[in-house]
PDB file of N, CA and C in Angstrom:
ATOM      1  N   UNK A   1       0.810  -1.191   0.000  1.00  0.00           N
ATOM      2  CA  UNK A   1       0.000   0.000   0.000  1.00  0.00           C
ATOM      3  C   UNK A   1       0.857   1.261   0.000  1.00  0.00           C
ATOM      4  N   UNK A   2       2.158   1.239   0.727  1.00  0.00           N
ATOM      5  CA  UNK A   2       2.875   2.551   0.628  1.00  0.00           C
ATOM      6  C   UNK A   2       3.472   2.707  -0.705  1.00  0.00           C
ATOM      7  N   UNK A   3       3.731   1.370  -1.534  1.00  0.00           N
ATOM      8  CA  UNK A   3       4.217   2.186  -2.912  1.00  0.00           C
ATOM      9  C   UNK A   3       3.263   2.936  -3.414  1.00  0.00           C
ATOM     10  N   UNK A   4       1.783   2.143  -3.528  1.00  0.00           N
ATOM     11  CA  UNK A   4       0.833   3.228  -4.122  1.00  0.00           C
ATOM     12  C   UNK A   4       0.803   4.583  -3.557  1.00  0.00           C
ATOM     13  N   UNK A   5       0.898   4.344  -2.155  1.00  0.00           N
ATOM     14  CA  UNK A   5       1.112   6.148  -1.932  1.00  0.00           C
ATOM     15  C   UNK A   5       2.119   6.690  -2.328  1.00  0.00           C
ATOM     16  N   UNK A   6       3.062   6.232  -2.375  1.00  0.00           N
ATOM     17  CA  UNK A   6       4.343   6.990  -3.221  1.00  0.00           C
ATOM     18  C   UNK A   6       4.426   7.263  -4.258  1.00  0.00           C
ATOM     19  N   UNK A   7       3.960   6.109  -4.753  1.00  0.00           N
ATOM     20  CA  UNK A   7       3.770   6.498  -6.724  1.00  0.00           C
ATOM     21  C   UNK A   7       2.625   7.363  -6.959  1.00  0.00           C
ATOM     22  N   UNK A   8       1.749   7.698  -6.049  1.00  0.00           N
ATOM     23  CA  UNK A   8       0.850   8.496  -6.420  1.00  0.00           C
ATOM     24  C   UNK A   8       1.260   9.620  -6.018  1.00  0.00           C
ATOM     25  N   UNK A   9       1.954  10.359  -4.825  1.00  0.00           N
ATOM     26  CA  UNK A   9       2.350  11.402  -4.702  1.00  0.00           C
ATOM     27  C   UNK A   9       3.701  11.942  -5.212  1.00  0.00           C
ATOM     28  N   UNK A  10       4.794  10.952  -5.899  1.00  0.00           N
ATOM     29  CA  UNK A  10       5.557  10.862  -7.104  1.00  0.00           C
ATOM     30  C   UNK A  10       4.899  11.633  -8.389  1.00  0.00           C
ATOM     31  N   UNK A  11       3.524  11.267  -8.812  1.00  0.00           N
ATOM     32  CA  UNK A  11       2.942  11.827  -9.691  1.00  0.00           C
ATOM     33  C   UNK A  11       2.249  13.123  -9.750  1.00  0.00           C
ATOM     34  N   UNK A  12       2.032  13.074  -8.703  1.00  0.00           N
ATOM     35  CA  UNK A  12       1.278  14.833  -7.992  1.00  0.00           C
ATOM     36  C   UNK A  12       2.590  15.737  -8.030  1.00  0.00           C
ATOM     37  N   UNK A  13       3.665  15.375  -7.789  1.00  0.00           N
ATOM     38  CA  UNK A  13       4.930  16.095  -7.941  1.00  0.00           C
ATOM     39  C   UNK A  13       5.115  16.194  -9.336  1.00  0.00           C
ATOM     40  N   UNK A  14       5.319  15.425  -9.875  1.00  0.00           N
ATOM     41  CA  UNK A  14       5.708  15.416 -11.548  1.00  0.00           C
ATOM     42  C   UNK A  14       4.326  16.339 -12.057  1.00  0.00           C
ATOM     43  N   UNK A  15       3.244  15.977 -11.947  1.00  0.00           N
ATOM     44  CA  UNK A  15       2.105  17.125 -12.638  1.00  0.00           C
ATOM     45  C   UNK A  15       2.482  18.546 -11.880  1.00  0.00           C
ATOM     46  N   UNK A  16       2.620  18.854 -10.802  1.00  0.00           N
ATOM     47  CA  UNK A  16       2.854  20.422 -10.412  1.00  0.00           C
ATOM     48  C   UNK A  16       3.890  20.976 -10.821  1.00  0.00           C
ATOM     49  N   UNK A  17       4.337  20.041 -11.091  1.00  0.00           N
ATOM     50  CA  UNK A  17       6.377  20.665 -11.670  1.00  0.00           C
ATOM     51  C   UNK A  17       5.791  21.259 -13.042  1.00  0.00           C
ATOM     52  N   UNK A  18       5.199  20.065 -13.683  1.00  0.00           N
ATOM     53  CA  UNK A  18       5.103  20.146 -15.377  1.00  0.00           C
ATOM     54  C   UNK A  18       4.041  21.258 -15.936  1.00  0.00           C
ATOM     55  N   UNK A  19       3.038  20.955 -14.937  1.00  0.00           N
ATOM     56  CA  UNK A  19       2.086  22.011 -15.259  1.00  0.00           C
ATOM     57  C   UNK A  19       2.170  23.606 -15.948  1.00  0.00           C
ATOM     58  N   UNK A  20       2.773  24.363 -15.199  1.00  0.00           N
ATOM     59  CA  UNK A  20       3.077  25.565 -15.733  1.00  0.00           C
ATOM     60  C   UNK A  20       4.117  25.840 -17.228  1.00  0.00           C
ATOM     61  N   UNK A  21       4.778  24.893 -17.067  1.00  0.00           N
ATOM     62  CA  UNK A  21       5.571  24.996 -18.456  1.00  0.00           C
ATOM     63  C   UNK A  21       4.617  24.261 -19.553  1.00  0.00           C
ATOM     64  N   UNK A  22       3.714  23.558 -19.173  1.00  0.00           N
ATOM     65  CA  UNK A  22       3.069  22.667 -20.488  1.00  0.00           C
ATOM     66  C   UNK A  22       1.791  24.251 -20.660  1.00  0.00           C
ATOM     67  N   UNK A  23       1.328  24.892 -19.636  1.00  0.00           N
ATOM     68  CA  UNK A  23       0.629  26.405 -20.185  1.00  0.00           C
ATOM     69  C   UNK A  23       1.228  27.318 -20.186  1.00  0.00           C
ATOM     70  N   UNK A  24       2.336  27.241 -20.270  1.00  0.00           N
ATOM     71  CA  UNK A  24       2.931  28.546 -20.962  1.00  0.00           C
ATOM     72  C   UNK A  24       3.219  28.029 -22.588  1.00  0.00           C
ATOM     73  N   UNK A  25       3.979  26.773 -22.527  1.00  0.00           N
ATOM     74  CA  UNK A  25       4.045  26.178 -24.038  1.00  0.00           C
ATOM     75  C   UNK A  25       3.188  26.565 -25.612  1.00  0.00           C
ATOM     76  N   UNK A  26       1.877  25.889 -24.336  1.00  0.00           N
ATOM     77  CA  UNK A  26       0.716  25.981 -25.209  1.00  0.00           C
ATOM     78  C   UNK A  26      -0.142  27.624 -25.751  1.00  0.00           C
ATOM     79  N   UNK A  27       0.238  28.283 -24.395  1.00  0.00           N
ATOM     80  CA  UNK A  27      -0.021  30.133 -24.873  1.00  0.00           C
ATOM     81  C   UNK A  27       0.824  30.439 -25.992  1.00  0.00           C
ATOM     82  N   UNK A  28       2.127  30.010 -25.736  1.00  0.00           N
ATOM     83  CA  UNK A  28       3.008  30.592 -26.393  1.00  0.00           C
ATOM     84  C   UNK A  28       2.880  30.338 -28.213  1.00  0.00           C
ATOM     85  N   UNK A  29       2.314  28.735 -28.546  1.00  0.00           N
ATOM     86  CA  UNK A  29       2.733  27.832 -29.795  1.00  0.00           C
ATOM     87  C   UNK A  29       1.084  28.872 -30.171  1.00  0.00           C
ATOM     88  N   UNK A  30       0.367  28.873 -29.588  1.00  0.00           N
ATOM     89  CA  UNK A  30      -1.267  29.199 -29.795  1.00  0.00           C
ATOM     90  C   UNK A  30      -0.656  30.591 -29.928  1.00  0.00           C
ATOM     91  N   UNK A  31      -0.314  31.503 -29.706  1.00  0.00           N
ATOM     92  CA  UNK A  31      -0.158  32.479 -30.161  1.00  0.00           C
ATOM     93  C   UNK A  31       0.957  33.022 -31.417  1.00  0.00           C
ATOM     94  N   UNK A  32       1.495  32.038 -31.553  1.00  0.00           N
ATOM     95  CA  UNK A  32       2.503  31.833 -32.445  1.00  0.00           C
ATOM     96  C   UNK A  32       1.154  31.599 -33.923  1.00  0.00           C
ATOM     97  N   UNK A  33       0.910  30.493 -33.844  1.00  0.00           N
ATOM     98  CA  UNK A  33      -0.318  30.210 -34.601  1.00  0.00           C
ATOM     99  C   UNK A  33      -1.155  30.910 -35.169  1.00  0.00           C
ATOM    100  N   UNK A  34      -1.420  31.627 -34.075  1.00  0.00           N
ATOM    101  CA  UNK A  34      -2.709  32.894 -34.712  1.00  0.00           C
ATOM    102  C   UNK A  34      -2.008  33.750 -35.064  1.00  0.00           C
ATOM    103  N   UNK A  35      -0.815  34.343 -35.181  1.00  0.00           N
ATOM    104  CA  UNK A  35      -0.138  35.238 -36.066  1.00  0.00           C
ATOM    105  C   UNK A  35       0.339  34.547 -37.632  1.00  0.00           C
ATOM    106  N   UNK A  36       0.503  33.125 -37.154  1.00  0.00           N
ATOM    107  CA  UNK A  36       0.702  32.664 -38.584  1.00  0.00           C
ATOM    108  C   UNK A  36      -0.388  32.192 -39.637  1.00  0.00           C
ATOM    109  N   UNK A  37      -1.504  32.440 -38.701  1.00  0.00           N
ATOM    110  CA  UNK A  37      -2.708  31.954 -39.759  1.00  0.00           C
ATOM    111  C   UNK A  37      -3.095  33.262 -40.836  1.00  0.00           C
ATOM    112  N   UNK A  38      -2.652  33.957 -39.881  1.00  0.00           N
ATOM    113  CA  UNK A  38      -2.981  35.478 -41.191  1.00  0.00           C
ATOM    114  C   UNK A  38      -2.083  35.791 -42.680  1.00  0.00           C
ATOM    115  N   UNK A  39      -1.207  34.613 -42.534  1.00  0.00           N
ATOM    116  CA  UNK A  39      -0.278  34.649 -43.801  1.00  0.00           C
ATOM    117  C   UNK A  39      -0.830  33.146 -44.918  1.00  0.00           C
ATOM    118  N   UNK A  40      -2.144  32.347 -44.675  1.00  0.00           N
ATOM    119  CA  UNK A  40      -2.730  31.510 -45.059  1.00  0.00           C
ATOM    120  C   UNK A  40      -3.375  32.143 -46.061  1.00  0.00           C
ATOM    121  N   UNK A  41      -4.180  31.339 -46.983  1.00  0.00           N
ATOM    122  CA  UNK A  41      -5.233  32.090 -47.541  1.00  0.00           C
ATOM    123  C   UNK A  41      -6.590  32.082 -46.601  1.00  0.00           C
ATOM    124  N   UNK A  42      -7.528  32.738 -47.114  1.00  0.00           N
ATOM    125  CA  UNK A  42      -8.738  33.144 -46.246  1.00  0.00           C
ATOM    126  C   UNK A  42      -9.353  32.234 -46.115  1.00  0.00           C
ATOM    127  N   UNK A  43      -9.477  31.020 -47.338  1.00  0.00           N
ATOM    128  CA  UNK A  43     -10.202  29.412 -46.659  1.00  0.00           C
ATOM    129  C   UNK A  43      -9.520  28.725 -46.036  1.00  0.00           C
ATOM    130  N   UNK A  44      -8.412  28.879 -45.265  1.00  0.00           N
ATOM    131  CA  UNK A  44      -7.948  28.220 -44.111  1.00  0.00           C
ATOM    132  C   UNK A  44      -7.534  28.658 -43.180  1.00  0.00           C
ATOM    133  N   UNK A  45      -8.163  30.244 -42.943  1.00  0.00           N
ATOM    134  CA  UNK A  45      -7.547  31.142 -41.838  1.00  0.00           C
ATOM    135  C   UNK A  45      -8.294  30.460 -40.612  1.00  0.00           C
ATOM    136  N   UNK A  46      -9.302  30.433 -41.099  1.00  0.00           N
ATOM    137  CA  UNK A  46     -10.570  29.961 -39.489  1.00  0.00           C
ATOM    138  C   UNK A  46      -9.757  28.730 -38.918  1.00  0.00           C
ATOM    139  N   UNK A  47      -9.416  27.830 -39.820  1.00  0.00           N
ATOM    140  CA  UNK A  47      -8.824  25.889 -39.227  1.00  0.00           C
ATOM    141  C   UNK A  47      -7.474  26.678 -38.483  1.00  0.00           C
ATOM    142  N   UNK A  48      -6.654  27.338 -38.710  1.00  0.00           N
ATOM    143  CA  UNK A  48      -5.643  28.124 -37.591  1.00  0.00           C
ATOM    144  C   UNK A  48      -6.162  28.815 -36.706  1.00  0.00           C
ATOM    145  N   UNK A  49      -7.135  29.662 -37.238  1.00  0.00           N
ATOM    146  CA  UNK A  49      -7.526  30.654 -35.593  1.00  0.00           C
ATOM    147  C   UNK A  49      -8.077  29.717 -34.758  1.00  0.00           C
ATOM    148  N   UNK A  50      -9.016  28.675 -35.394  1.00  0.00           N
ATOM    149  CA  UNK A  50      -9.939  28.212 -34.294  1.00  0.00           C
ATOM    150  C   UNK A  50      -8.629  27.324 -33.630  1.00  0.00           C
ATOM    151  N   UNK A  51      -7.663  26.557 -34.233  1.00  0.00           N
ATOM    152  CA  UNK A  51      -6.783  25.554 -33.657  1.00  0.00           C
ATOM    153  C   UNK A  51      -5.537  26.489 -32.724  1.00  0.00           C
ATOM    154  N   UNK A  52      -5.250  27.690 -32.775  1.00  0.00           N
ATOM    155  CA  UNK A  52      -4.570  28.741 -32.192  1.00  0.00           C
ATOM    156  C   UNK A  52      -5.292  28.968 -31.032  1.00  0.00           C
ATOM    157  N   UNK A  53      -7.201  29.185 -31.013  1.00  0.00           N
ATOM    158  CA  UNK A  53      -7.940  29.746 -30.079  1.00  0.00           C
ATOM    159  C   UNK A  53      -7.915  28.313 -28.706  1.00  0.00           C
ATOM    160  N   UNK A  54      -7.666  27.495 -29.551  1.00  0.00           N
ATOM    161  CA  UNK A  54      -7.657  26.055 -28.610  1.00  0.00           C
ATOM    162  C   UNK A  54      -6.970  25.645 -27.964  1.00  0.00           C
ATOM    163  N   UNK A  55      -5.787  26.003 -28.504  1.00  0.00           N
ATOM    164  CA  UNK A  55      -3.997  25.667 -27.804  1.00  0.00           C
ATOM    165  C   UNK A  55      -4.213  26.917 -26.817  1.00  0.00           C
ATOM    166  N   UNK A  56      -4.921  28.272 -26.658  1.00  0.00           N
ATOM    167  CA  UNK A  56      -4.636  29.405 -25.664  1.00  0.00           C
ATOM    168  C   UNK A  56      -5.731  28.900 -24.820  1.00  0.00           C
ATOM    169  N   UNK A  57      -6.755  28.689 -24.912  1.00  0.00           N
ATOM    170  CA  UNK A  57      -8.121  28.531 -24.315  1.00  0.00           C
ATOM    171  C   UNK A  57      -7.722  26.980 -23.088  1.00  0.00           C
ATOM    172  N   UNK A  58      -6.531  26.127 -23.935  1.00  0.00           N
ATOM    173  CA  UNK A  58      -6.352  24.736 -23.375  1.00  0.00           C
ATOM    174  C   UNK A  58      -5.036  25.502 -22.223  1.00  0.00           C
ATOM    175  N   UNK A  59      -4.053  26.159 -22.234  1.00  0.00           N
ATOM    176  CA  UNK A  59      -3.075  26.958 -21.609  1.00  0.00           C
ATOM    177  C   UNK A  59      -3.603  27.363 -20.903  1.00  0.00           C
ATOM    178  N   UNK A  60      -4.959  28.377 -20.585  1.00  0.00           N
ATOM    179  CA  UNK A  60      -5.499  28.957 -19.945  1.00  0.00           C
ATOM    180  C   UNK A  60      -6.075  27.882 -18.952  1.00  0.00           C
ATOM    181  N   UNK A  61      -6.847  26.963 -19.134  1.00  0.00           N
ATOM    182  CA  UNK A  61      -7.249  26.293 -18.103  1.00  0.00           C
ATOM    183  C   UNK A  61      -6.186  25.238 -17.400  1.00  0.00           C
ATOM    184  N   UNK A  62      -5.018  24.879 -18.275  1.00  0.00           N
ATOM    185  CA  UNK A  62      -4.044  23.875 -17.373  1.00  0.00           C
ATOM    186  C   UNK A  62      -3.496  24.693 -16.298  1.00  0.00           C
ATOM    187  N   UNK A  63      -3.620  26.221 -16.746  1.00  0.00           N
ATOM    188  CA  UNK A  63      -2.364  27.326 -15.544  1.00  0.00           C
ATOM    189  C   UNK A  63      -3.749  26.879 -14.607  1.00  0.00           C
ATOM    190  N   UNK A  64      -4.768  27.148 -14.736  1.00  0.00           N
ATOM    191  CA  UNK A  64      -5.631  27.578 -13.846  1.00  0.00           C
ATOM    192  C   UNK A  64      -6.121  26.527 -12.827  1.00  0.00           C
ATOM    193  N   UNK A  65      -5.930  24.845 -13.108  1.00  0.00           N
ATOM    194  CA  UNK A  65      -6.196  23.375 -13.236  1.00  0.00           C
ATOM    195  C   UNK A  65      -4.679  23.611 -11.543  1.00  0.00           C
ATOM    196  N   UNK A  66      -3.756  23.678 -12.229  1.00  0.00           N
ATOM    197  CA  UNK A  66      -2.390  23.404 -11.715  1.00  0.00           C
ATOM    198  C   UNK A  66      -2.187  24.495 -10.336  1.00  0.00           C
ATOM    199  N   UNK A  67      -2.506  25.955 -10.999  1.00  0.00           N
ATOM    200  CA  UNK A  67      -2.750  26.989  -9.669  1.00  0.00           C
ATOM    201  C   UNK A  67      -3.471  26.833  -8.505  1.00  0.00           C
ATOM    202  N   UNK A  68      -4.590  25.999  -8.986  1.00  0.00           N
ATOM    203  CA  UNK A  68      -5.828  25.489  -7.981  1.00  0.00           C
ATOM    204  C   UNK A  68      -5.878  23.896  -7.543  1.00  0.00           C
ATOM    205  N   UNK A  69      -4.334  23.308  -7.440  1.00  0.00           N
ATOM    206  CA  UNK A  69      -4.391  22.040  -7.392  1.00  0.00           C
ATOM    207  C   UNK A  69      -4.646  21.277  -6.127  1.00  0.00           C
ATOM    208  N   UNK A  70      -3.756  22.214  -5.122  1.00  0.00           N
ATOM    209  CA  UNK A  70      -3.719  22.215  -3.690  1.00  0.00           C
ATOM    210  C   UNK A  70      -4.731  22.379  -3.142  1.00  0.00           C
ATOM    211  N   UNK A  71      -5.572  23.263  -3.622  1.00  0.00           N
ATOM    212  CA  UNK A  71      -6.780  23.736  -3.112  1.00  0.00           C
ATOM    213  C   UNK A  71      -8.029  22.654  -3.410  1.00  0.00           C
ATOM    214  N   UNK A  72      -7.817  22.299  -4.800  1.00  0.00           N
ATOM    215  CA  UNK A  72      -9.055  21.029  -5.050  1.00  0.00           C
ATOM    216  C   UNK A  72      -8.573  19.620  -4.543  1.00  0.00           C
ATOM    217  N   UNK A  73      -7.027  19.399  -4.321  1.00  0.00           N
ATOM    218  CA  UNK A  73      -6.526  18.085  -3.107  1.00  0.00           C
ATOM    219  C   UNK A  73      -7.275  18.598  -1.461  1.00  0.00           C
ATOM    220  N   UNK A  74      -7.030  19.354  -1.051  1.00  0.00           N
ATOM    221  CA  UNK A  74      -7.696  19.674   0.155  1.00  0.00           C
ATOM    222  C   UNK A  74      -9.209  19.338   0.070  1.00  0.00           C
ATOM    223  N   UNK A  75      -9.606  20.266  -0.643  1.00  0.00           N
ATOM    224  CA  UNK A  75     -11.501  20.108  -0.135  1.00  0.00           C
ATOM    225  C   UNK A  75     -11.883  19.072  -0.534  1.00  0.00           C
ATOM    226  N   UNK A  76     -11.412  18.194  -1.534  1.00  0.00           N
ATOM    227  CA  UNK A  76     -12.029  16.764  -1.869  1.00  0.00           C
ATOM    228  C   UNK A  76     -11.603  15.828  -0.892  1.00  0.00           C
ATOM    229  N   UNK A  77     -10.193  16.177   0.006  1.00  0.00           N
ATOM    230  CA  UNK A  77     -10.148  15.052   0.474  1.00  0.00           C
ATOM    231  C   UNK A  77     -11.088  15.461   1.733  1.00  0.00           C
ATOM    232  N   UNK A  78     -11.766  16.085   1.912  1.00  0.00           N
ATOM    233  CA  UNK A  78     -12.338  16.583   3.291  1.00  0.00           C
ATOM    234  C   UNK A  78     -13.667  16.242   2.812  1.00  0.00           C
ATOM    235  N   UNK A  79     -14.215  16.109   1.894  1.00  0.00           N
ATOM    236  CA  UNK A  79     -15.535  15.524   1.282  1.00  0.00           C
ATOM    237  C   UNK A  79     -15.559  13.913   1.588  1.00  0.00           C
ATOM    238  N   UNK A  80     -14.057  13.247   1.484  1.00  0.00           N
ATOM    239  CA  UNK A  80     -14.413  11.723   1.841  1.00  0.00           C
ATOM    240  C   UNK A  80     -14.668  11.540   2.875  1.00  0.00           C
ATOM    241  N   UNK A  81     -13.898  12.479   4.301  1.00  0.00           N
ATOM    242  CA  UNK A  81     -14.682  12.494   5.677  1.00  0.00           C
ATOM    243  C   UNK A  81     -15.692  12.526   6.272  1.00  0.00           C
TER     244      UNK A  81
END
């Protein structure tokens, strides 16, 4: 039973580490994107903006997922009590 706790809080370490660099990544490539979709022609500007709007929109919620991680480990585990 203690490896599972280890390997599971092994992994809670590895996601908080990774977290912020995998949404900044994704702001960064998503904004990269939507500047390069404007050099497309106009029937394939939308398949970049919308795939640019997705990579920022997906960045935006991992920062926000990862910022609030501690906080949603706490109150859930106080819900199994």
């Amino acid at each position: 039973m203690s490896s599972l706790l280890s390997f599971v809080d092994n992994t809670k370490t590895a996601l908080l580490q990774l977290g912020p660099s995998v949404a900044v990544i994704l702001i960064a490539l998503g904004g990269i994107t939507y500047g390069l979709s404007f050099l497309q022609p106009a029937q394939n500007r939308g398949k970049w903006q919308s795939l640019a709007a997705g990579m920022i929109i997906g960045g935006v919620i991992v920062a926000a997922i990862t910022g609030a991680a501690e906080l949603i480990a706490s109150s859930s585990a106080t819900l199994l009590t």
